[in-house]
N, C-alpha and C. Protein backbone atom coordinates (compact mmCIF):
# COMPACT_ATOMS: atom_id res chain seq x y z
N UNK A 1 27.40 -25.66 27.00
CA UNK A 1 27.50 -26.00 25.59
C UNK A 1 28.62 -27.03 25.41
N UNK A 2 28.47 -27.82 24.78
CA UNK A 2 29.48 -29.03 24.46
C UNK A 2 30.29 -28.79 23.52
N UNK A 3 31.82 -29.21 23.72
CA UNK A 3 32.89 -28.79 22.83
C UNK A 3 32.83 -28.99 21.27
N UNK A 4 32.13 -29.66 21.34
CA UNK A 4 31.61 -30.40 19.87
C UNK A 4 30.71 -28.79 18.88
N UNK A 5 29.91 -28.68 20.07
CA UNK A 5 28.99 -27.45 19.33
C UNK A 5 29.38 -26.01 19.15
N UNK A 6 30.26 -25.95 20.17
CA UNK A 6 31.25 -24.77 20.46
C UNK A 6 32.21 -24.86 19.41
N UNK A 7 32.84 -25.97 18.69
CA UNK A 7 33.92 -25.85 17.50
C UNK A 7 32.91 -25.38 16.75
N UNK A 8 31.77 -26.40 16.55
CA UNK A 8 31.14 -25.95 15.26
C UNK A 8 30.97 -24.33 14.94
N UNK A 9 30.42 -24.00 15.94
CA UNK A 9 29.59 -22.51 16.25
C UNK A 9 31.27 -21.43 15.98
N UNK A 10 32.54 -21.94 16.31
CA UNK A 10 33.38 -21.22 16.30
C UNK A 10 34.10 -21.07 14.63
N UNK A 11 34.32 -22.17 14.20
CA UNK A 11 34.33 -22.49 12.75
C UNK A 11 33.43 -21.46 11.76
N UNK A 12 32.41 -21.90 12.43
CA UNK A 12 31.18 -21.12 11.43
C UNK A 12 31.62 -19.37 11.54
N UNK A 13 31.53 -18.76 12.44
CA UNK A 13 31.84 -17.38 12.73
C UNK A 13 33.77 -17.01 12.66
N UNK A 14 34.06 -17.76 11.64
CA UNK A 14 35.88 -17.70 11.30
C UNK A 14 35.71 -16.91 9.95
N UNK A 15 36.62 -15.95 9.57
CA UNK A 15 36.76 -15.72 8.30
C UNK A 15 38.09 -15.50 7.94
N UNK A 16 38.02 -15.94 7.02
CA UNK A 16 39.61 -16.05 6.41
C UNK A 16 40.11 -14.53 5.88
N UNK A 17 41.41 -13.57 5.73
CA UNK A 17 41.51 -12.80 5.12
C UNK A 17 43.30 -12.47 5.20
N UNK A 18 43.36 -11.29 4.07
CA UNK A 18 45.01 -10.98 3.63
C UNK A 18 45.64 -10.60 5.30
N UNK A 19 46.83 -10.56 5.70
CA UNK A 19 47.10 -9.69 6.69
C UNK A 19 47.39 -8.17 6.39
N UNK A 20 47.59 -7.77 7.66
CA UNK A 20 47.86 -6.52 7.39
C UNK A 20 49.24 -6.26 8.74
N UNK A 21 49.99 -5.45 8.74
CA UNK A 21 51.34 -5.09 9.70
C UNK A 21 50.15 -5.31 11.21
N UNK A 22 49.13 -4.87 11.67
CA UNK A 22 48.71 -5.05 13.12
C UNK A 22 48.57 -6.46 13.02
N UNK A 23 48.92 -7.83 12.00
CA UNK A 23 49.03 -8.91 12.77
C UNK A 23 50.32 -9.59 12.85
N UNK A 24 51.43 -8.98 12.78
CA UNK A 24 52.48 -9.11 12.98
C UNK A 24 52.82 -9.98 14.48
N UNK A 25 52.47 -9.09 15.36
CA UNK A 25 52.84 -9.62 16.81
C UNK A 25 51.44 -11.07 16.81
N UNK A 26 50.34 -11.07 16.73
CA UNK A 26 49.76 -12.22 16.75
C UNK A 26 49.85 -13.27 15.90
N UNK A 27 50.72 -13.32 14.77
CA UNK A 27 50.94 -14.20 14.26
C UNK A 27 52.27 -14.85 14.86
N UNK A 28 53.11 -14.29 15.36
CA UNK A 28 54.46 -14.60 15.74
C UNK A 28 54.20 -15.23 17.04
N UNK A 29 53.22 -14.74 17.84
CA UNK A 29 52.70 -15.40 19.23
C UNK A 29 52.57 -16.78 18.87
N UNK A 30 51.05 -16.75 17.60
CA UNK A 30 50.86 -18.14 17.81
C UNK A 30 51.57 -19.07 16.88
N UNK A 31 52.56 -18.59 16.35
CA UNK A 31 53.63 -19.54 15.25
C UNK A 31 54.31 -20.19 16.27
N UNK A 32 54.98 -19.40 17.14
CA UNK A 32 56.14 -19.87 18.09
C UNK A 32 55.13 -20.60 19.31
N UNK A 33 53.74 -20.24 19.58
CA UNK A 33 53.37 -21.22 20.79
C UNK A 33 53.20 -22.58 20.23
N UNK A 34 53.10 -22.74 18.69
CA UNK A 34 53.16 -23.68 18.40
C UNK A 34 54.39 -24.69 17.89
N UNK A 35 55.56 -24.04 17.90
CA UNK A 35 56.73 -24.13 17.99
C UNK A 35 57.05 -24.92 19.00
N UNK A 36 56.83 -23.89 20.25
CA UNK A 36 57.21 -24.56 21.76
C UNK A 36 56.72 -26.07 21.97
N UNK A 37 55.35 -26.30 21.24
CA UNK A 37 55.05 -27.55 21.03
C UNK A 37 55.48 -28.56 20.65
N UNK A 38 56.61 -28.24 19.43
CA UNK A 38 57.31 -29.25 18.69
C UNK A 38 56.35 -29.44 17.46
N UNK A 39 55.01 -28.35 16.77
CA UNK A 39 54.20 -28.78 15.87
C UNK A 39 55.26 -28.07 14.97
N UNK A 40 56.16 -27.13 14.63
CA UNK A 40 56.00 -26.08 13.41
C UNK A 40 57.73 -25.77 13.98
N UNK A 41 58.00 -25.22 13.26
CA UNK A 41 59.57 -24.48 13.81
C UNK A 41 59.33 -22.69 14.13
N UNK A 42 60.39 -22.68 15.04
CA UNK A 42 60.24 -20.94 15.63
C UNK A 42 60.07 -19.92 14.13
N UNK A 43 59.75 -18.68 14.33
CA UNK A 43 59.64 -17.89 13.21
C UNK A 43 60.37 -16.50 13.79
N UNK A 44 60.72 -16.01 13.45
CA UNK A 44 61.16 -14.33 13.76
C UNK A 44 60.38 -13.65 13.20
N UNK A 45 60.22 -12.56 14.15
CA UNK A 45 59.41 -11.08 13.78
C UNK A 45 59.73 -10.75 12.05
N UNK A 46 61.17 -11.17 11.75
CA UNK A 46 61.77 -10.24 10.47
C UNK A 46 61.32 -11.48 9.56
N UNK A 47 61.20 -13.26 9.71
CA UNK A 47 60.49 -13.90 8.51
C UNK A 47 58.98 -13.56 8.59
N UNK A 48 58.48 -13.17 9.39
CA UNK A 48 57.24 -12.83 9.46
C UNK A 48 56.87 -11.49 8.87
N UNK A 49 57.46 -10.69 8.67
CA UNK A 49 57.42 -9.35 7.85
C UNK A 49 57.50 -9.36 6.75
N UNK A 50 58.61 -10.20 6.52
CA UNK A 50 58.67 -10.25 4.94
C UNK A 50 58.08 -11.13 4.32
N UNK A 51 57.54 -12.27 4.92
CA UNK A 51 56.62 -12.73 4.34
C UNK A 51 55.22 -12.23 4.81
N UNK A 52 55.33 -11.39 4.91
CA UNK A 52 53.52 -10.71 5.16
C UNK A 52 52.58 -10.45 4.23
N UNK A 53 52.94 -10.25 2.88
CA UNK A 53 51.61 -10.46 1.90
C UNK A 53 51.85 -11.72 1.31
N UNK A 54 52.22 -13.03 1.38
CA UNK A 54 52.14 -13.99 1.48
C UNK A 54 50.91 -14.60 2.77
N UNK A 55 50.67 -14.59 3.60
CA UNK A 55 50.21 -14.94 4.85
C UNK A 55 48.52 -14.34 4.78
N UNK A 56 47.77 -15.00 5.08
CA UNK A 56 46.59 -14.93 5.70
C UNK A 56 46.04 -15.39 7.03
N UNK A 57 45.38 -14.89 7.68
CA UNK A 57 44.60 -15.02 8.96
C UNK A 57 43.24 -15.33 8.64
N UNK A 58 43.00 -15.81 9.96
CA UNK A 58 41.31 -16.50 9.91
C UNK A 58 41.29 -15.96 11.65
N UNK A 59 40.26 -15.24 11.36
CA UNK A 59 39.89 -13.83 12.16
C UNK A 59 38.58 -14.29 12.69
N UNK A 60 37.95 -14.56 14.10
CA UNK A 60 36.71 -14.37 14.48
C UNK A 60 35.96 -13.32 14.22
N UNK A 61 34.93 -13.56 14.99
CA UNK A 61 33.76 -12.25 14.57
C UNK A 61 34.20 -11.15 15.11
N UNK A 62 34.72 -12.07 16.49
CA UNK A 62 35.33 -10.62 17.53
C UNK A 62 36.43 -9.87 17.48
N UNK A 63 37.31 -10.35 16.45
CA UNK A 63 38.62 -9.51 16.33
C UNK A 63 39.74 -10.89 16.59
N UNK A 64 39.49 -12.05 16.96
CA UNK A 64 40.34 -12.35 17.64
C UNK A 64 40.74 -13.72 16.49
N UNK A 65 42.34 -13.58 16.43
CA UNK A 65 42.93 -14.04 15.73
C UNK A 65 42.97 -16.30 16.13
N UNK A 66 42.14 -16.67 15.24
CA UNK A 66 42.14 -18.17 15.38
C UNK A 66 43.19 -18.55 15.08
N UNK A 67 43.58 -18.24 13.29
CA UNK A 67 44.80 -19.18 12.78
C UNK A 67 45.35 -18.21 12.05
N UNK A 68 46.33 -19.10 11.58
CA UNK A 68 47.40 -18.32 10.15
C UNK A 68 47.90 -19.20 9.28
N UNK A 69 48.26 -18.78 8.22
CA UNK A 69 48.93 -19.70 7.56
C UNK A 69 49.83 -18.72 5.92
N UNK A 70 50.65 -19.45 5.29
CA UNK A 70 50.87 -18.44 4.44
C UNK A 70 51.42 -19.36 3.30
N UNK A 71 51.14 -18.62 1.86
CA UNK A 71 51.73 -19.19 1.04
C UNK A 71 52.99 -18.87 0.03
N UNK A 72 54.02 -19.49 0.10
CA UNK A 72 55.03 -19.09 -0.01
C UNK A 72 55.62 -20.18 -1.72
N UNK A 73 55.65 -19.60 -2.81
CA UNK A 73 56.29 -19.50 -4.06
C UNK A 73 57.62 -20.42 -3.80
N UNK A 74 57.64 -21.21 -4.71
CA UNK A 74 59.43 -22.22 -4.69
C UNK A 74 59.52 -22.11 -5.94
N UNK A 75 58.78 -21.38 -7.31
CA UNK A 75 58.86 -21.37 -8.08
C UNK A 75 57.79 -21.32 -9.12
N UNK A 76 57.94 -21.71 -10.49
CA UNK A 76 56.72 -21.48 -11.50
C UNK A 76 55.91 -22.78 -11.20
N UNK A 77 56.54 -23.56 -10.91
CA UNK A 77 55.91 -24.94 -10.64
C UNK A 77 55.31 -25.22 -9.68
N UNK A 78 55.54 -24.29 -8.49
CA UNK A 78 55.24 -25.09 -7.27
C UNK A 78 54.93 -23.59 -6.01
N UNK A 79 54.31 -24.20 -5.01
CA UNK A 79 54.30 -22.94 -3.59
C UNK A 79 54.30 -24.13 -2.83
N UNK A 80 54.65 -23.80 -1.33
CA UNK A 80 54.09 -24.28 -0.40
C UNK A 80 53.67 -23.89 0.75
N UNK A 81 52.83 -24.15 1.23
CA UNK A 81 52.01 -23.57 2.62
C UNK A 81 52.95 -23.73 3.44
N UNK A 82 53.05 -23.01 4.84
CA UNK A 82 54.02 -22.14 5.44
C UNK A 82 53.23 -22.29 6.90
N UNK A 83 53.88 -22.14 8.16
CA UNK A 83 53.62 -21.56 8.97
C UNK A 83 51.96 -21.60 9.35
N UNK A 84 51.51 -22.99 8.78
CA UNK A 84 49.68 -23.09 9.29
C UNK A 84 49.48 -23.32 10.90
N UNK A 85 49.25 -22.87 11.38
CA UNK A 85 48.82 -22.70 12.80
C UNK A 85 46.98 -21.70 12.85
N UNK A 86 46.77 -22.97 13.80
CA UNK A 86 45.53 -22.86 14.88
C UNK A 86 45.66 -22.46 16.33
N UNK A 87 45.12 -21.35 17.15
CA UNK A 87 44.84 -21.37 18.42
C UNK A 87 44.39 -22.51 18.83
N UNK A 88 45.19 -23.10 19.92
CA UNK A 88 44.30 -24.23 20.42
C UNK A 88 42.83 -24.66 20.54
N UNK A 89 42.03 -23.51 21.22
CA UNK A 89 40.90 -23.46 21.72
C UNK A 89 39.91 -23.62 20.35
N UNK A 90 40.44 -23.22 19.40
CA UNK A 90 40.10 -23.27 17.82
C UNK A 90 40.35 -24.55 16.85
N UNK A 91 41.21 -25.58 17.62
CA UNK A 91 41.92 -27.05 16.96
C UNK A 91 40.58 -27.35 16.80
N UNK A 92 40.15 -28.18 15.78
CA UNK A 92 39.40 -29.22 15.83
C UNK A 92 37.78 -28.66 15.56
N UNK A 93 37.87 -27.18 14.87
CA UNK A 93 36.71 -26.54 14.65
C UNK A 93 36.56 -26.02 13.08
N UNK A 94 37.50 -26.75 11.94
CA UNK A 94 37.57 -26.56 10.91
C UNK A 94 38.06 -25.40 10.20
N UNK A 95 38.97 -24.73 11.28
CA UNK A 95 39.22 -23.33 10.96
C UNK A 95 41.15 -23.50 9.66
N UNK A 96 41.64 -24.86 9.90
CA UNK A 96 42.80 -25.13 9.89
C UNK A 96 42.14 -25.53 8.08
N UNK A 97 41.17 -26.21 8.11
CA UNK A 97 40.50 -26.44 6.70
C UNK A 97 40.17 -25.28 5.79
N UNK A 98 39.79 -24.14 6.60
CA UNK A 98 39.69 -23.45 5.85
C UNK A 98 40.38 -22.34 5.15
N UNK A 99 41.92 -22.29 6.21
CA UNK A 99 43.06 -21.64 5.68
C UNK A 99 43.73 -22.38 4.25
N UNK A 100 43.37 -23.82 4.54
CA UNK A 100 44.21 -24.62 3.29
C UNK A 100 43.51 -24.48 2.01
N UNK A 101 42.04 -24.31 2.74
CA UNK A 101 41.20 -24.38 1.45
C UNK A 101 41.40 -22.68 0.24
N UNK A 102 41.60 -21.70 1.97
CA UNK A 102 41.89 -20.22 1.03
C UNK A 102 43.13 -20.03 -0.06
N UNK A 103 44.10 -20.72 1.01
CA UNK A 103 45.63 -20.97 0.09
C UNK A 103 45.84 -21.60 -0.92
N UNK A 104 44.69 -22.70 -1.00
CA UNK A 104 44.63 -23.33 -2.70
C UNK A 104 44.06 -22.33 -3.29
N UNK A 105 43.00 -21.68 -3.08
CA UNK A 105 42.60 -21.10 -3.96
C UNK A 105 43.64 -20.02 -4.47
N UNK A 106 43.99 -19.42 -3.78
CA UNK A 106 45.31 -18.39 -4.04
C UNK A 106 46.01 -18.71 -5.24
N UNK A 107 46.70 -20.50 -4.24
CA UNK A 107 47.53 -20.89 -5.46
C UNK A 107 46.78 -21.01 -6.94
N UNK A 108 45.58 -21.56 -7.07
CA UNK A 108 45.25 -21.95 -8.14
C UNK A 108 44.88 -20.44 -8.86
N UNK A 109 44.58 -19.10 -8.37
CA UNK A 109 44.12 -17.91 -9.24
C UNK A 109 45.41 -17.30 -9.35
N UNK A 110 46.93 -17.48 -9.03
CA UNK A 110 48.39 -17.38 -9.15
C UNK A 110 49.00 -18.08 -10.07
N UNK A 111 48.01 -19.02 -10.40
CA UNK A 111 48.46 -20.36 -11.63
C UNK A 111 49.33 -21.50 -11.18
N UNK A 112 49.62 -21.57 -9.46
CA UNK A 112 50.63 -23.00 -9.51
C UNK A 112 49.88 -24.02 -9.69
N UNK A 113 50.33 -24.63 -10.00
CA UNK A 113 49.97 -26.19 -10.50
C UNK A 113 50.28 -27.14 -9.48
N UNK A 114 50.55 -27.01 -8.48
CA UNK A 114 51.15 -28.11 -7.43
C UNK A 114 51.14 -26.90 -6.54
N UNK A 115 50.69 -27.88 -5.20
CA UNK A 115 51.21 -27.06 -3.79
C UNK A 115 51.84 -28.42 -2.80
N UNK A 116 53.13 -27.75 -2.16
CA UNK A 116 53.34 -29.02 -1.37
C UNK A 116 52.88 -28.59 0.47
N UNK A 117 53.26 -29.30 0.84
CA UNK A 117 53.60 -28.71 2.32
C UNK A 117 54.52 -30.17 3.08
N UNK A 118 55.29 -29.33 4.11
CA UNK A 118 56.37 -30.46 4.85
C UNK A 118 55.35 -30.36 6.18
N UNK A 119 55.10 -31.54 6.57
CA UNK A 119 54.86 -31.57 8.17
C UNK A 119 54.56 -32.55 8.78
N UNK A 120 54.01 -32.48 9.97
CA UNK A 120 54.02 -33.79 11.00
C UNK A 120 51.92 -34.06 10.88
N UNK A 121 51.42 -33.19 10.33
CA UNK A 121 49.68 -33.64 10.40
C UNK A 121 49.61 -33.56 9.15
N UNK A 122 50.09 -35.27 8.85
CA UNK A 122 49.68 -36.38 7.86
C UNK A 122 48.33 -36.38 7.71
N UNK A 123 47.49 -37.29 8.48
CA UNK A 123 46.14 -37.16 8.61
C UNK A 123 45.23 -35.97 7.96
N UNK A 124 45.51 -34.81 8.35
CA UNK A 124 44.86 -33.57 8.81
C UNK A 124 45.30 -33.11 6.30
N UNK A 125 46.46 -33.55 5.93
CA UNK A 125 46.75 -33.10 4.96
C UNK A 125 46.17 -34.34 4.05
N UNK A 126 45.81 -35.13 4.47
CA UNK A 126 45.56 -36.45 3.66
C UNK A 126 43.70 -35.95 3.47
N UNK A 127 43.64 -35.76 4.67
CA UNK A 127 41.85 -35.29 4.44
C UNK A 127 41.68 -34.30 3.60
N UNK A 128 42.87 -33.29 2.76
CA UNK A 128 42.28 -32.37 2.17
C UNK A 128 42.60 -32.61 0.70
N UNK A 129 43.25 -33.79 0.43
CA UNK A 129 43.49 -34.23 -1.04
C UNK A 129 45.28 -34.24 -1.31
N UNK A 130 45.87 -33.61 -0.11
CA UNK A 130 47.06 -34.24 -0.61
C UNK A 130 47.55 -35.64 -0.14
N UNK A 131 49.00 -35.87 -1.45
CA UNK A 131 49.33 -37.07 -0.74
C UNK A 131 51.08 -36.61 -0.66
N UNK A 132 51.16 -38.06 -0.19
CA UNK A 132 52.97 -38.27 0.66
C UNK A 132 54.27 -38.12 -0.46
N UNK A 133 54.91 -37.49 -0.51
CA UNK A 133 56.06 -37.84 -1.63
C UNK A 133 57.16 -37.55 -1.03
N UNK A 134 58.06 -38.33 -2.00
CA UNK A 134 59.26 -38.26 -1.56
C UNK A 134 60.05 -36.98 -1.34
N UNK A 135 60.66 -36.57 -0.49
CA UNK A 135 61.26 -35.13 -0.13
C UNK A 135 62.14 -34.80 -0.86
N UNK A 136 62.54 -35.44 -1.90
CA UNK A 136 63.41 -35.17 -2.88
C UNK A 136 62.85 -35.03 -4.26
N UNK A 137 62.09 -34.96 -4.38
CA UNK A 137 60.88 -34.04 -5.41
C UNK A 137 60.68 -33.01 -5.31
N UNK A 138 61.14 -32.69 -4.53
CA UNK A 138 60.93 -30.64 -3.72
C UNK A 138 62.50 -30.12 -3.73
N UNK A 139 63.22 -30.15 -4.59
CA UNK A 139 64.79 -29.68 -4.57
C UNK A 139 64.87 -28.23 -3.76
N UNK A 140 63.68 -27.51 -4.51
CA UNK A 140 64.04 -26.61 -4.16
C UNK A 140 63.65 -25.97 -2.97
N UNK A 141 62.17 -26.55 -2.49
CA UNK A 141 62.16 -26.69 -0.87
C UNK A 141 63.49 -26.96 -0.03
N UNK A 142 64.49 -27.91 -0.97
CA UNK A 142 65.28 -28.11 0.19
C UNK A 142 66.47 -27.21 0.33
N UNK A 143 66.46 -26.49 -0.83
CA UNK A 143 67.56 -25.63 -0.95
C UNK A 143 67.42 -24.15 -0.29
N UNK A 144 66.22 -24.05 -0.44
CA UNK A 144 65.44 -22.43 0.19
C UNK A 144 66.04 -22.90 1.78
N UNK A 145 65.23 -23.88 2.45
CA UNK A 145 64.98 -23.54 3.78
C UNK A 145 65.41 -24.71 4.32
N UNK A 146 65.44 -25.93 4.12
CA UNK A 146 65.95 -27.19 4.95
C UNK A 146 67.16 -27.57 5.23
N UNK A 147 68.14 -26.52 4.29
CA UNK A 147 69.81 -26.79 4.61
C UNK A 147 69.75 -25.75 5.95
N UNK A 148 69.32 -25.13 6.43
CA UNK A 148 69.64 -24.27 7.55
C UNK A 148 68.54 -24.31 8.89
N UNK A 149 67.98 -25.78 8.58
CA UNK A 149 66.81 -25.78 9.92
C UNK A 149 67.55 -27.10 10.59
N UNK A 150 67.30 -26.69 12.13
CA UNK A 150 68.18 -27.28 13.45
C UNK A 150 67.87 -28.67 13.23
N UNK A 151 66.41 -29.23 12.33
CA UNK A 151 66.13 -30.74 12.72
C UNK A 151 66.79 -31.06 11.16
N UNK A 152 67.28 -30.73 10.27
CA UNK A 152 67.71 -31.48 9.17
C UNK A 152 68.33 -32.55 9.23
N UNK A 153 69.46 -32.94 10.12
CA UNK A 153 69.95 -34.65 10.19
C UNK A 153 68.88 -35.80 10.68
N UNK A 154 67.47 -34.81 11.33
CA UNK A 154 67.00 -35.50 12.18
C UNK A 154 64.80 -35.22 11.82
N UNK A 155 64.99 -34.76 10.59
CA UNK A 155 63.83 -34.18 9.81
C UNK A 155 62.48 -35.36 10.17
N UNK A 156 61.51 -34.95 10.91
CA UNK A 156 60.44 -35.79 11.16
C UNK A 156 59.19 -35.21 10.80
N UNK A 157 59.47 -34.50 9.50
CA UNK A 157 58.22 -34.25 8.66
C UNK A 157 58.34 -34.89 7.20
N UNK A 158 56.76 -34.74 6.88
CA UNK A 158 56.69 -35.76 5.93
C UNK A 158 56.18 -34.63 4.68
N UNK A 159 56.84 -35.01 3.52
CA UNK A 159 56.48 -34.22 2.01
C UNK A 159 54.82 -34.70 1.58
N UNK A 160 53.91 -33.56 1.72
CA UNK A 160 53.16 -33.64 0.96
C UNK A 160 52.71 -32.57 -0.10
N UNK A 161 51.78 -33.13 -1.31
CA UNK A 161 51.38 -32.04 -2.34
C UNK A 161 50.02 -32.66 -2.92
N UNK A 162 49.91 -31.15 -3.39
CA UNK A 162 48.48 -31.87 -4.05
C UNK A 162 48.34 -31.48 -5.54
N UNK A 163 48.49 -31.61 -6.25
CA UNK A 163 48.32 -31.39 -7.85
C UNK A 163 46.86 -30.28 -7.71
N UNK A 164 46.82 -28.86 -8.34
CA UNK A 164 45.85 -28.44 -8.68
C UNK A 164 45.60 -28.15 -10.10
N UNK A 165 46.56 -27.81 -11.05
CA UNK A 165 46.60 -28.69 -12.74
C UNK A 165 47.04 -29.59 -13.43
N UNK A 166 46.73 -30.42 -13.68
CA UNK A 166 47.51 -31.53 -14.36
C UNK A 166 48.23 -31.24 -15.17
N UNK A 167 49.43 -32.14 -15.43
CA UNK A 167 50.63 -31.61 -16.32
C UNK A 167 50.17 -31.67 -17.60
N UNK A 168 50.59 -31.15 -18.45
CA UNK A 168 50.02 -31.32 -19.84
C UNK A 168 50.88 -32.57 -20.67
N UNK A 169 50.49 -33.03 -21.39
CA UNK A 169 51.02 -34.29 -22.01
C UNK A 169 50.28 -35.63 -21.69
């Protein structure tokens, strides 16, 4: 079977859902293998707990954990997606589309009006309707979490968001 048909076929049999404490250790596996990569920054067992009803998984047929991702509140105005990771063997099979697509929805039945996300797959965030802004539009992104991460003098992710209500006025 060709890799092409094998994403498809793997995509198709993905389902998205809430976590629960048994995905604790598999989410932390594949946060940090993607870490080791240089895609995402390390996570600890204890940010991973507490953000656990924040976080969703996209679960094969068989039990076996594809992706994660989570959405995390900066305020009345705003969330941003968190910690999106794909199993490799799973890259490139639409499973990463469909965590973003669950997390908007979240955001939008939560009422934010904007979702941002910081990262290095421009591309991958541009295909789903967001765009680029300046990192200083997100104050409070930077106040939560970017004064205390190792790459801040040296930050090689890029601010994106996507408007899901328009402002009024």
């Amino acid at each position: 079977m060709s890799s092409e048909k094998y994403k498809a076929m793997a995509a198709q049999q993905v389902t998205c859902r809430s976590t629960t404490v048994g995905d604790v250790d598999g989410i932390f596996r594949l946060v940090n293998l993607m870490a080791e990569s240089g895609q995402m920054l390390r996570r600890s067992k204890f940010w991973i707990v507490t953000m656990l009803a924040n976080f969703i998984v996209a679960e094969s047929k068989n039990g076996e954990l594809a992706g994660c991702g989570a959405l995390f509140p900066l305020w009345t105005d705003s969330a941003e997606i968190v910690a999106l990771a794909v199993q490799p063997h799973f890259q490139g099979a639409g499973v990463g589309k469909q965590l973003v697509a669950e997390l908007l929805q979240r955001a939008r039945t939560q009422g934010f009006p904007e979702v941002i996300a910081l990262t290095r797959a421009v591309d991958f965030f541009s295909q789903l309707g967001f765009s680029v802004q300046p990192k200083d539009k997100f104050p409070r992104k930077l106040w939560r979490e970017c004064l205390e991460c190792p790459r801040l003098e040296n930050c090689d992710e890029t601010a994106m968001s996507i408007r899901l209500v328009e402002a009024a006025g």
